[in-house]
PDB file of N, CA and C in Angstrom:
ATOM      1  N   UNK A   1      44.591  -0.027 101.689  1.00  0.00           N
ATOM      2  CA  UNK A   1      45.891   0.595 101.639  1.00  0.00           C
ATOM      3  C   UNK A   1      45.887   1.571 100.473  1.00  0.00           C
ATOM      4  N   UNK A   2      46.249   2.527 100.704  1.00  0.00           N
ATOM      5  CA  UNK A   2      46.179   3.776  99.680  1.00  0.00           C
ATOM      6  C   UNK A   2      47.087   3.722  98.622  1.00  0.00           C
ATOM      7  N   UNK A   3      48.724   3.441  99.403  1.00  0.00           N
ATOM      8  CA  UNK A   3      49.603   3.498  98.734  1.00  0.00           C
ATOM      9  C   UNK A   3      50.644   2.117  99.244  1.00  0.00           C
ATOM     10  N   UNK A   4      50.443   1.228  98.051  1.00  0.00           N
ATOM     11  CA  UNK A   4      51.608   0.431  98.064  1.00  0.00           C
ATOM     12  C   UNK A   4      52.732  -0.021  97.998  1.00  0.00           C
ATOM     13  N   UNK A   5      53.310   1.623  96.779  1.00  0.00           N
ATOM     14  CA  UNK A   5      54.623   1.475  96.957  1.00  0.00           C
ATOM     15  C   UNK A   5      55.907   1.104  97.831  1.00  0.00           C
ATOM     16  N   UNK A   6      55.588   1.424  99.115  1.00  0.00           N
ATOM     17  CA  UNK A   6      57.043   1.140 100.236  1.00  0.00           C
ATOM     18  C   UNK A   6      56.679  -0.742  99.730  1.00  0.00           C
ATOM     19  N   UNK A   7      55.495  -1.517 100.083  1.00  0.00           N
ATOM     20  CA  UNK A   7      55.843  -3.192  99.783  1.00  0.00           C
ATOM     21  C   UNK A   7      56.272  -3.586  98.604  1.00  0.00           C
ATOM     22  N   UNK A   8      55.817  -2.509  97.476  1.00  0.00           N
ATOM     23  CA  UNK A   8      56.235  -3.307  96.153  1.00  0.00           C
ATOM     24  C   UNK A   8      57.848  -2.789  96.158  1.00  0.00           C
ATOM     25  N   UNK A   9      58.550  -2.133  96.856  1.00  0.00           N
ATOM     26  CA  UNK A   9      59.643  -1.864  96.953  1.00  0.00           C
ATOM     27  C   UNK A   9      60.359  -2.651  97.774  1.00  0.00           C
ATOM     28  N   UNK A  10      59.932  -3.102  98.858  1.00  0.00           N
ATOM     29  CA  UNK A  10      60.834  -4.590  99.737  1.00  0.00           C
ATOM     30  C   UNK A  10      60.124  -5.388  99.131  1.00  0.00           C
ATOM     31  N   UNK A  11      59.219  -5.609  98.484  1.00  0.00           N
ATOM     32  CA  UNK A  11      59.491  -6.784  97.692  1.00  0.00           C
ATOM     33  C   UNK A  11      60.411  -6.625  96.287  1.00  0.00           C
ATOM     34  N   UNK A  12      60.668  -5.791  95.615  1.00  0.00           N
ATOM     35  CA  UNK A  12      61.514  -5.652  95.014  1.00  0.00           C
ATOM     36  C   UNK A  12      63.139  -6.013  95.560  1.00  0.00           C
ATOM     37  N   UNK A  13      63.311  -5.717  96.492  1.00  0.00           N
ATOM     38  CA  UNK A  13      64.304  -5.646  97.373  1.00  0.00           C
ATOM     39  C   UNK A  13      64.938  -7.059  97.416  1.00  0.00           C
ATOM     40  N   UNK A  14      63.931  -7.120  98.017  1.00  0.00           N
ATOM     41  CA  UNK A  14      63.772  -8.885  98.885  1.00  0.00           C
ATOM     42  C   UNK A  14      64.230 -10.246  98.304  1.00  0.00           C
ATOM     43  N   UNK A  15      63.269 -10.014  96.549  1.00  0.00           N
ATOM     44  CA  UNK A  15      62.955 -11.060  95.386  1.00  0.00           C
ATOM     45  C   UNK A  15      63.096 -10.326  94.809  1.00  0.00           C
ATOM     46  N   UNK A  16      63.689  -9.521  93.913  1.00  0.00           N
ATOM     47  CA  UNK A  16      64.168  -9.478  92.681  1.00  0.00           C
ATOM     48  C   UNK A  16      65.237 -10.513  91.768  1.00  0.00           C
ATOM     49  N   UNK A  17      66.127 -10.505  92.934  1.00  0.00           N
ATOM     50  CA  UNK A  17      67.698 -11.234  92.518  1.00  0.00           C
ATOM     51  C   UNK A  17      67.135 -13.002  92.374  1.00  0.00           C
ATOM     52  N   UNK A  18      66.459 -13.051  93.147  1.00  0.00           N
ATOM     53  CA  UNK A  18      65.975 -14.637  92.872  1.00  0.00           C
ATOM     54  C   UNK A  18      65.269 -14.858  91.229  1.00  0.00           C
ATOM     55  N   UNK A  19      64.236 -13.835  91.645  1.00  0.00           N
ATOM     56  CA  UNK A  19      63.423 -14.433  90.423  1.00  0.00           C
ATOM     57  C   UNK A  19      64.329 -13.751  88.833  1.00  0.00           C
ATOM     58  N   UNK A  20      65.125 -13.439  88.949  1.00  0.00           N
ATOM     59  CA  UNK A  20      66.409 -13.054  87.596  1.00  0.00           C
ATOM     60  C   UNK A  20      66.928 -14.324  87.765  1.00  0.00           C
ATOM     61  N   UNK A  21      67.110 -15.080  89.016  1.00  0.00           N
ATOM     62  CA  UNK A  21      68.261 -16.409  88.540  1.00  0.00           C
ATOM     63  C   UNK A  21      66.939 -17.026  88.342  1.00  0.00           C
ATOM     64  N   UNK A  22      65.926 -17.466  89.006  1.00  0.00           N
ATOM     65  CA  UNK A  22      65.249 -18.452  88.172  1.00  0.00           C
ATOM     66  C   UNK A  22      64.601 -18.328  86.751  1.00  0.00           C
ATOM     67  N   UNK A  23      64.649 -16.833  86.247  1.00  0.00           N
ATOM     68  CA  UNK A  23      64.210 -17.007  84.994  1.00  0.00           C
ATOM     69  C   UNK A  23      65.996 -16.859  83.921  1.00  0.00           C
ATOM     70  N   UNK A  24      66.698 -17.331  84.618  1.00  0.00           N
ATOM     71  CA  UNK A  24      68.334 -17.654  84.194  1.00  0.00           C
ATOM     72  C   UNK A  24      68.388 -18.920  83.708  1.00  0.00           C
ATOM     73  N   UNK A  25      67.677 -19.260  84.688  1.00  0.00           N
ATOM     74  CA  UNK A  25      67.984 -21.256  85.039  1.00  0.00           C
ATOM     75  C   UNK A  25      66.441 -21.695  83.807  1.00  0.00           C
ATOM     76  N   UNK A  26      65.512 -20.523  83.408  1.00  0.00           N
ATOM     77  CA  UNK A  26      64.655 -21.593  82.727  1.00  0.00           C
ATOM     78  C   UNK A  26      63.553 -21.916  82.837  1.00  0.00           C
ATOM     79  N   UNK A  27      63.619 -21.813  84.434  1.00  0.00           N
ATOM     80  CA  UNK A  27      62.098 -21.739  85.708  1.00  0.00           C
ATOM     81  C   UNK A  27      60.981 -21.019  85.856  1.00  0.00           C
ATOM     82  N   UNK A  28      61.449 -19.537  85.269  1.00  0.00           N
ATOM     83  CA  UNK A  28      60.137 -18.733  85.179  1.00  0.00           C
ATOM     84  C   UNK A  28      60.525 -18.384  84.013  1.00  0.00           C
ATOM     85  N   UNK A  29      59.767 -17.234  83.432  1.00  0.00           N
ATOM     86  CA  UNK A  29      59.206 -16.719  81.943  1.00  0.00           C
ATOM     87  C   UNK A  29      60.648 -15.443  82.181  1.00  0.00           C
ATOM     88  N   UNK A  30      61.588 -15.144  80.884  1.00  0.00           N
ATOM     89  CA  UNK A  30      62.707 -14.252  81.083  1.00  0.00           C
ATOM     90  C   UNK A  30      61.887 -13.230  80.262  1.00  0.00           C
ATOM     91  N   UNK A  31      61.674 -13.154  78.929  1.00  0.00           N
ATOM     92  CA  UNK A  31      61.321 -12.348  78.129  1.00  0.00           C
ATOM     93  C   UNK A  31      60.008 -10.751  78.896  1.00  0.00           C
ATOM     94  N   UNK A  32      60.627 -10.177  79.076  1.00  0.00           N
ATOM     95  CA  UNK A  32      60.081  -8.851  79.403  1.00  0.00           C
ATOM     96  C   UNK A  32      59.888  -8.971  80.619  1.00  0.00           C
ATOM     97  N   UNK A  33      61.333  -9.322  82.083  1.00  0.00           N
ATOM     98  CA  UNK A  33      61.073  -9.456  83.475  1.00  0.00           C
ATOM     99  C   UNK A  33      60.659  -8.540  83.945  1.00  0.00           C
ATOM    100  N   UNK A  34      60.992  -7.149  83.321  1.00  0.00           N
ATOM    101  CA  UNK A  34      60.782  -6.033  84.332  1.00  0.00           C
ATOM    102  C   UNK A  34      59.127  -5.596  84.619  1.00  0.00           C
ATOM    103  N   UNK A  35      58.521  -6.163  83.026  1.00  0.00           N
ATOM    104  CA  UNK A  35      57.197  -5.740  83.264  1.00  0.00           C
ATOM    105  C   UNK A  35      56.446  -7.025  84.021  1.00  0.00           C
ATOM    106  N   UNK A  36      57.006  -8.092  84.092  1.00  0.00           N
ATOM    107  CA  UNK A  36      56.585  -9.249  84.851  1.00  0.00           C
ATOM    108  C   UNK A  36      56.934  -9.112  86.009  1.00  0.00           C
ATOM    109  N   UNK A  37      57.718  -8.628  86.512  1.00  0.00           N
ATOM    110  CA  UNK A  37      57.970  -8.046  87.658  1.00  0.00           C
ATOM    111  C   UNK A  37      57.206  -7.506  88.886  1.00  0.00           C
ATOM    112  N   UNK A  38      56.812  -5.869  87.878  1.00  0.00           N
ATOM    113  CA  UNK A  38      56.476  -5.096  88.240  1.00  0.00           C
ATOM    114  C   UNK A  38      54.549  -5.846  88.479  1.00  0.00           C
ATOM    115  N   UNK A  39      54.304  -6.498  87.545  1.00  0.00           N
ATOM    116  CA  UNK A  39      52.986  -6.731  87.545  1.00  0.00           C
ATOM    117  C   UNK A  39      52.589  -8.254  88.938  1.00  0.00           C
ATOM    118  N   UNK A  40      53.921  -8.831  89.030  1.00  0.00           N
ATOM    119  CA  UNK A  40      53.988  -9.930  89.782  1.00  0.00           C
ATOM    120  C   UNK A  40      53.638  -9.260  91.304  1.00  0.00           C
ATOM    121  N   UNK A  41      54.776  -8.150  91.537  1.00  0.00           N
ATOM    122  CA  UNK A  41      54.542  -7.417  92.817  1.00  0.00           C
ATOM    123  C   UNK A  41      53.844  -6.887  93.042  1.00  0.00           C
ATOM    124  N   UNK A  42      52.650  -5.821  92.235  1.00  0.00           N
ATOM    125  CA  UNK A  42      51.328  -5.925  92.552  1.00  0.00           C
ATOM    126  C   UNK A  42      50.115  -7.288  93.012  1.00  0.00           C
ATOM    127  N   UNK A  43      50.706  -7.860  92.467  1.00  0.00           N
ATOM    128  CA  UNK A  43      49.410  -8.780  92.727  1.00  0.00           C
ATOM    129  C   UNK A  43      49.951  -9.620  93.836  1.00  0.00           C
ATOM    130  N   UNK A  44      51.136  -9.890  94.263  1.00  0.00           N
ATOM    131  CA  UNK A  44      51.711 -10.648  95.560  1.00  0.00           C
ATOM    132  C   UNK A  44      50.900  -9.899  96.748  1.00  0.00           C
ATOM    133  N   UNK A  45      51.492  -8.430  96.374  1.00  0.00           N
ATOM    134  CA  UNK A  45      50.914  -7.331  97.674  1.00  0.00           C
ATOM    135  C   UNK A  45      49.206  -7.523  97.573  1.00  0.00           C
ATOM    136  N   UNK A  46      48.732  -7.408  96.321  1.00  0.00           N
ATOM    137  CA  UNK A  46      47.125  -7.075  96.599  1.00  0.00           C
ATOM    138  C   UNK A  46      46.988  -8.614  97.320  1.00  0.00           C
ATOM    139  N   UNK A  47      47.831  -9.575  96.963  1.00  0.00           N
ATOM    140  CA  UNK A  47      46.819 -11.030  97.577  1.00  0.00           C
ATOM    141  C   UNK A  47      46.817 -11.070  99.425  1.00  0.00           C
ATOM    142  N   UNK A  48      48.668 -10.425  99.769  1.00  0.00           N
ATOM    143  CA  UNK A  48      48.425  -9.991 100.858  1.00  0.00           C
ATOM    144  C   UNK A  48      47.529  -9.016 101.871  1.00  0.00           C
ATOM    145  N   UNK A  49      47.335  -8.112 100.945  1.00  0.00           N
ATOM    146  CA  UNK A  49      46.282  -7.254 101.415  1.00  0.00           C
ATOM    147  C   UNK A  49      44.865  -7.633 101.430  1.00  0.00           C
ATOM    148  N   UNK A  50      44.475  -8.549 100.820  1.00  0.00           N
ATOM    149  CA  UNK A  50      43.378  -8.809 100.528  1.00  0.00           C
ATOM    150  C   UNK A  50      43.255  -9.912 102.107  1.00  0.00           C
ATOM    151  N   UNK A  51      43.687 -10.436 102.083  1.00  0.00           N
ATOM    152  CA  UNK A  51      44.087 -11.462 103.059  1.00  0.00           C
ATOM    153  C   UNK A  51      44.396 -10.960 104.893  1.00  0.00           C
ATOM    154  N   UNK A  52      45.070 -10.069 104.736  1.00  0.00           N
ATOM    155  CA  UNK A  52      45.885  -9.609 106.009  1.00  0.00           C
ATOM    156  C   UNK A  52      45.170  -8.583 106.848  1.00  0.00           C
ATOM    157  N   UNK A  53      44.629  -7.538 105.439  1.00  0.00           N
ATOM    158  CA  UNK A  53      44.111  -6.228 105.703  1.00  0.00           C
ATOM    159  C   UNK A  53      42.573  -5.639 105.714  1.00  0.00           C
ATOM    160  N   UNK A  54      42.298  -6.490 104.736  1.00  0.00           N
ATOM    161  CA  UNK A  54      41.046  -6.193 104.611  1.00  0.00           C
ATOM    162  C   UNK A  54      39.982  -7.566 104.835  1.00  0.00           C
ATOM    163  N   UNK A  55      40.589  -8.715 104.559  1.00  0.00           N
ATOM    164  CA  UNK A  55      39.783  -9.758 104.905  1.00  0.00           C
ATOM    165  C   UNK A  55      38.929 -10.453 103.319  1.00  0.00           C
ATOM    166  N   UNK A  56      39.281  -9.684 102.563  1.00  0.00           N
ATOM    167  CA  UNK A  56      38.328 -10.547 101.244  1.00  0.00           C
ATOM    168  C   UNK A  56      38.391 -11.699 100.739  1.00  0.00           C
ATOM    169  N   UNK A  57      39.941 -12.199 100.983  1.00  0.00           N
ATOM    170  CA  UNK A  57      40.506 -12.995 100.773  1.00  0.00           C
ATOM    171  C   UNK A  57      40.096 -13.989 101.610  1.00  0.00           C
ATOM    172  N   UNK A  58      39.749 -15.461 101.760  1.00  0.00           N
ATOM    173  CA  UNK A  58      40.194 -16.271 102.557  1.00  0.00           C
ATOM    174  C   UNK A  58      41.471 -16.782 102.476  1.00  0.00           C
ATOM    175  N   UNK A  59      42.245 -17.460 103.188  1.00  0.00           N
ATOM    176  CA  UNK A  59      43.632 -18.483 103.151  1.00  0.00           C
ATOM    177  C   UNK A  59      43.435 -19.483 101.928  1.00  0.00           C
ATOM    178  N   UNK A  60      42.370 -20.019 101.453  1.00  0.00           N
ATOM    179  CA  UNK A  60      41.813 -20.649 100.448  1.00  0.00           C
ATOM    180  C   UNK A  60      42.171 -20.075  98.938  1.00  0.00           C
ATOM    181  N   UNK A  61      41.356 -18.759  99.160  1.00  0.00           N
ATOM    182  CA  UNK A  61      41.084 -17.501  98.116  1.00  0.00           C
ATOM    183  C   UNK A  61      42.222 -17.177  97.779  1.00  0.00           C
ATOM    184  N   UNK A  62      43.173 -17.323  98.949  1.00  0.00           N
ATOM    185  CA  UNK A  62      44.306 -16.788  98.690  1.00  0.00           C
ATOM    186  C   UNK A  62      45.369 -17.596  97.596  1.00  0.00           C
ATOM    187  N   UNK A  63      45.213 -19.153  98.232  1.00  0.00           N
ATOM    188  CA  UNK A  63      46.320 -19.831  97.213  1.00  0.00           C
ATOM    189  C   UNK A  63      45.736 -20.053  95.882  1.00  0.00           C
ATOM    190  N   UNK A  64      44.970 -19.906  95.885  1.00  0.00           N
ATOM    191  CA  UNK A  64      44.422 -19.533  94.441  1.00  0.00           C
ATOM    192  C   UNK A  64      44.845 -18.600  93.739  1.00  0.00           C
ATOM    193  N   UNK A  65      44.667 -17.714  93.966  1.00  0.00           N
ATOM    194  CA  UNK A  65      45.219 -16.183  93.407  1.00  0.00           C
ATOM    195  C   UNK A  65      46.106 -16.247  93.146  1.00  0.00           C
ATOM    196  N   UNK A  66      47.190 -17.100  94.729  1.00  0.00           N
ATOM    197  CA  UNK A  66      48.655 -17.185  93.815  1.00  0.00           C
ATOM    198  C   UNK A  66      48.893 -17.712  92.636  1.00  0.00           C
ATOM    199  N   UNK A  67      48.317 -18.689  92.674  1.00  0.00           N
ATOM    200  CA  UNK A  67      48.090 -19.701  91.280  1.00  0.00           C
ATOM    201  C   UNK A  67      47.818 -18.869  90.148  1.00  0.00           C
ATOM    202  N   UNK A  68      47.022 -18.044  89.866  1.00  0.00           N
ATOM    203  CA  UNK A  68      46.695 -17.318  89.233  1.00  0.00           C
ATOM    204  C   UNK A  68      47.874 -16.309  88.527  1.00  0.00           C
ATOM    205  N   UNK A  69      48.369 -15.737  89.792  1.00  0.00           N
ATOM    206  CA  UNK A  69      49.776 -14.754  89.749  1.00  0.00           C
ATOM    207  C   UNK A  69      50.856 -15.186  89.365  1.00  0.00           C
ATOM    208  N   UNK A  70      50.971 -16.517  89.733  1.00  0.00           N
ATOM    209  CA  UNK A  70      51.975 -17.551  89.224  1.00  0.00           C
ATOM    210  C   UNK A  70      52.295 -17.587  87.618  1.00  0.00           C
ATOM    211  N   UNK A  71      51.046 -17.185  86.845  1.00  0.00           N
ATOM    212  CA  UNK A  71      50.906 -17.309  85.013  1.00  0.00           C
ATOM    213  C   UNK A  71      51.651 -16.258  84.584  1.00  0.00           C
ATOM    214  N   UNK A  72      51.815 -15.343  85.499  1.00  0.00           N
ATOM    215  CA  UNK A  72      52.779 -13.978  84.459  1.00  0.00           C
ATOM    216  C   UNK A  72      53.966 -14.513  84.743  1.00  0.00           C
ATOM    217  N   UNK A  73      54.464 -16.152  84.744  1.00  0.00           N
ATOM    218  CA  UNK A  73      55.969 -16.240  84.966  1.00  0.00           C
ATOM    219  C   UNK A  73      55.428 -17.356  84.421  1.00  0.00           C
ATOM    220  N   UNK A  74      54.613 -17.615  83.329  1.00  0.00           N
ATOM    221  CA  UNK A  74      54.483 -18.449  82.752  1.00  0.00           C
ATOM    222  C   UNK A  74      54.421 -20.283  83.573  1.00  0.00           C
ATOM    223  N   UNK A  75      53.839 -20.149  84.447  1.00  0.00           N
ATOM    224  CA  UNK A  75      54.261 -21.255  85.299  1.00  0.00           C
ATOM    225  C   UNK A  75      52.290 -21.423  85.217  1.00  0.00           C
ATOM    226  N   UNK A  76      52.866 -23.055  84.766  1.00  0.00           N
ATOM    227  CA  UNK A  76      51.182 -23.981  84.410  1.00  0.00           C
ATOM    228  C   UNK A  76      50.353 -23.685  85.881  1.00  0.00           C
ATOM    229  N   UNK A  77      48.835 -23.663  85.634  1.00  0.00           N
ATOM    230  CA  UNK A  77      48.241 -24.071  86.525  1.00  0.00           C
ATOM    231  C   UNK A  77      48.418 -25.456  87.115  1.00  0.00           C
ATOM    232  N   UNK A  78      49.061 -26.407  86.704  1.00  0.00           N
ATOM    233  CA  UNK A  78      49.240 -27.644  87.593  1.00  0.00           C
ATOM    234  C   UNK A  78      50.565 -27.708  88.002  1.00  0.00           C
ATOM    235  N   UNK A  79      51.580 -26.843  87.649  1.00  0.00           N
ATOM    236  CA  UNK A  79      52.593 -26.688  88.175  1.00  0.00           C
ATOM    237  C   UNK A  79      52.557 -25.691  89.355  1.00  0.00           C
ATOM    238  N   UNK A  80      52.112 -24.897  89.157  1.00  0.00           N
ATOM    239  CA  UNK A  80      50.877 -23.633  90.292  1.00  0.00           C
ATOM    240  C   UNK A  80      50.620 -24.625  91.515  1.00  0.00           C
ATOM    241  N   UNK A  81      49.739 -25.476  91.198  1.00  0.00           N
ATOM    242  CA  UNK A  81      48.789 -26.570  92.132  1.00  0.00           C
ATOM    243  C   UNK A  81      49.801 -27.521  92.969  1.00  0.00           C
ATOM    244  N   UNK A  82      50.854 -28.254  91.701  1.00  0.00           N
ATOM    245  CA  UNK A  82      51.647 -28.817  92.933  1.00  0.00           C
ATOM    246  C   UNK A  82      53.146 -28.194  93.717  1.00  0.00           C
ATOM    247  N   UNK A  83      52.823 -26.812  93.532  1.00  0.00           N
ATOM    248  CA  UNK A  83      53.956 -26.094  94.214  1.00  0.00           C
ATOM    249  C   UNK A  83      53.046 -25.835  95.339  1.00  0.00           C
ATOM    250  N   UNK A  84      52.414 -25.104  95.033  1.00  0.00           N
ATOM    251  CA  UNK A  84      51.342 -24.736  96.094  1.00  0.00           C
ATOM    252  C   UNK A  84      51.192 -25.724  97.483  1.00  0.00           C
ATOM    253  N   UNK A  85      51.345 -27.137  96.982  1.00  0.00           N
ATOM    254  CA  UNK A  85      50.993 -28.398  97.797  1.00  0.00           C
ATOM    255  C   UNK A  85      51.789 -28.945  98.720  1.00  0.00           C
ATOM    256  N   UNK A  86      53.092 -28.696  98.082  1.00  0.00           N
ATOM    257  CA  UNK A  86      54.742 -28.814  99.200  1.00  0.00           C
ATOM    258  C   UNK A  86      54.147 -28.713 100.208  1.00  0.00           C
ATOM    259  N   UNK A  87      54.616 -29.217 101.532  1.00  0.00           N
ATOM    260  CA  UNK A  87      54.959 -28.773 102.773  1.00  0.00           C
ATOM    261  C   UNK A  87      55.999 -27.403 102.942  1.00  0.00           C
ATOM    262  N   UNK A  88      55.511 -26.498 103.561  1.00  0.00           N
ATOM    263  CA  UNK A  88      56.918 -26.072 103.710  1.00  0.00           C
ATOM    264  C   UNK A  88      57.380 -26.219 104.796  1.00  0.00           C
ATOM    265  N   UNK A  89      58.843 -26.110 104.458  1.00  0.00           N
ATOM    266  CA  UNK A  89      60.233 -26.397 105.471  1.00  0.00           C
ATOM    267  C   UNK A  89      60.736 -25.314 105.903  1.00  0.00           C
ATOM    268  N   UNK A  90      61.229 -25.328 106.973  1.00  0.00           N
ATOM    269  CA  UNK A  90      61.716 -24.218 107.364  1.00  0.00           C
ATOM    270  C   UNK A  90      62.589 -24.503 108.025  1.00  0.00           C
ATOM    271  N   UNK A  91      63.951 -23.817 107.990  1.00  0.00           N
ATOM    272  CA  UNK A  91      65.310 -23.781 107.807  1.00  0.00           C
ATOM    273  C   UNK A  91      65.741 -22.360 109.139  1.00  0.00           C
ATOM    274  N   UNK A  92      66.371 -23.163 109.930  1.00  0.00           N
ATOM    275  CA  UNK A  92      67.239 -22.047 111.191  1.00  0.00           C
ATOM    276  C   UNK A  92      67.629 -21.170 110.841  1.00  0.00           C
ATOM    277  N   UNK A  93      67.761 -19.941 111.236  1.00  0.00           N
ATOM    278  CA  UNK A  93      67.997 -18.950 111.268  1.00  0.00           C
ATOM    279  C   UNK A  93      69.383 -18.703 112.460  1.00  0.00           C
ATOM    280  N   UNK A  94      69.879 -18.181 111.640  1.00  0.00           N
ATOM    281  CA  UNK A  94      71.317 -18.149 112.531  1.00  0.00           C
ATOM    282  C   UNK A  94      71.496 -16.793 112.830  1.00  0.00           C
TER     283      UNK A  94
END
């Protein structure tokens, strides 16, 4: 992908307002969001791309990385590991 801007922009969109209340509430790292931000949404998109687009990534490779991406919000590697581990749920759409 040449140019990433339009995703780092719906993801801006999308998750911005969340991750301001969770670094409200305590949950992620507040001190300098915008550049945590900005650096979070690169690396969300590259893990997708890596994954979706180009293939470098395995599904493996991948939750790793998040883990990884997870540290610019100050969030432990074992807190990383057992978020990562949830089931997820998924909730109707109305």
């Amino acid at each position: 992908m040449r140019d990433p801007s339009f995703l780092i922009a719906a993801n801006r969109i999308g998750a911005e307002a969340v991750f301001k209340n969770y670094a409200k509430l305590g949950i992620l790292a507040s001190d300098d969001f915008d550049k945590r931000f900005i650096l979070w949404s690169y690396s969300y998109v590259g893990i997708l791309t890596s994954v979706h687009l180009t293939g470098e990534l395995s599904p493996t490779q991948a939750e790793e990385s998040l883990g990884i991406a997870l540290s610019i919000w100050g969030v432990s590697e074992a807190k990383a590991k057992k978020l990562m581990s949830r089931p997820l749920v998924f909730a109707s759409v109305k």
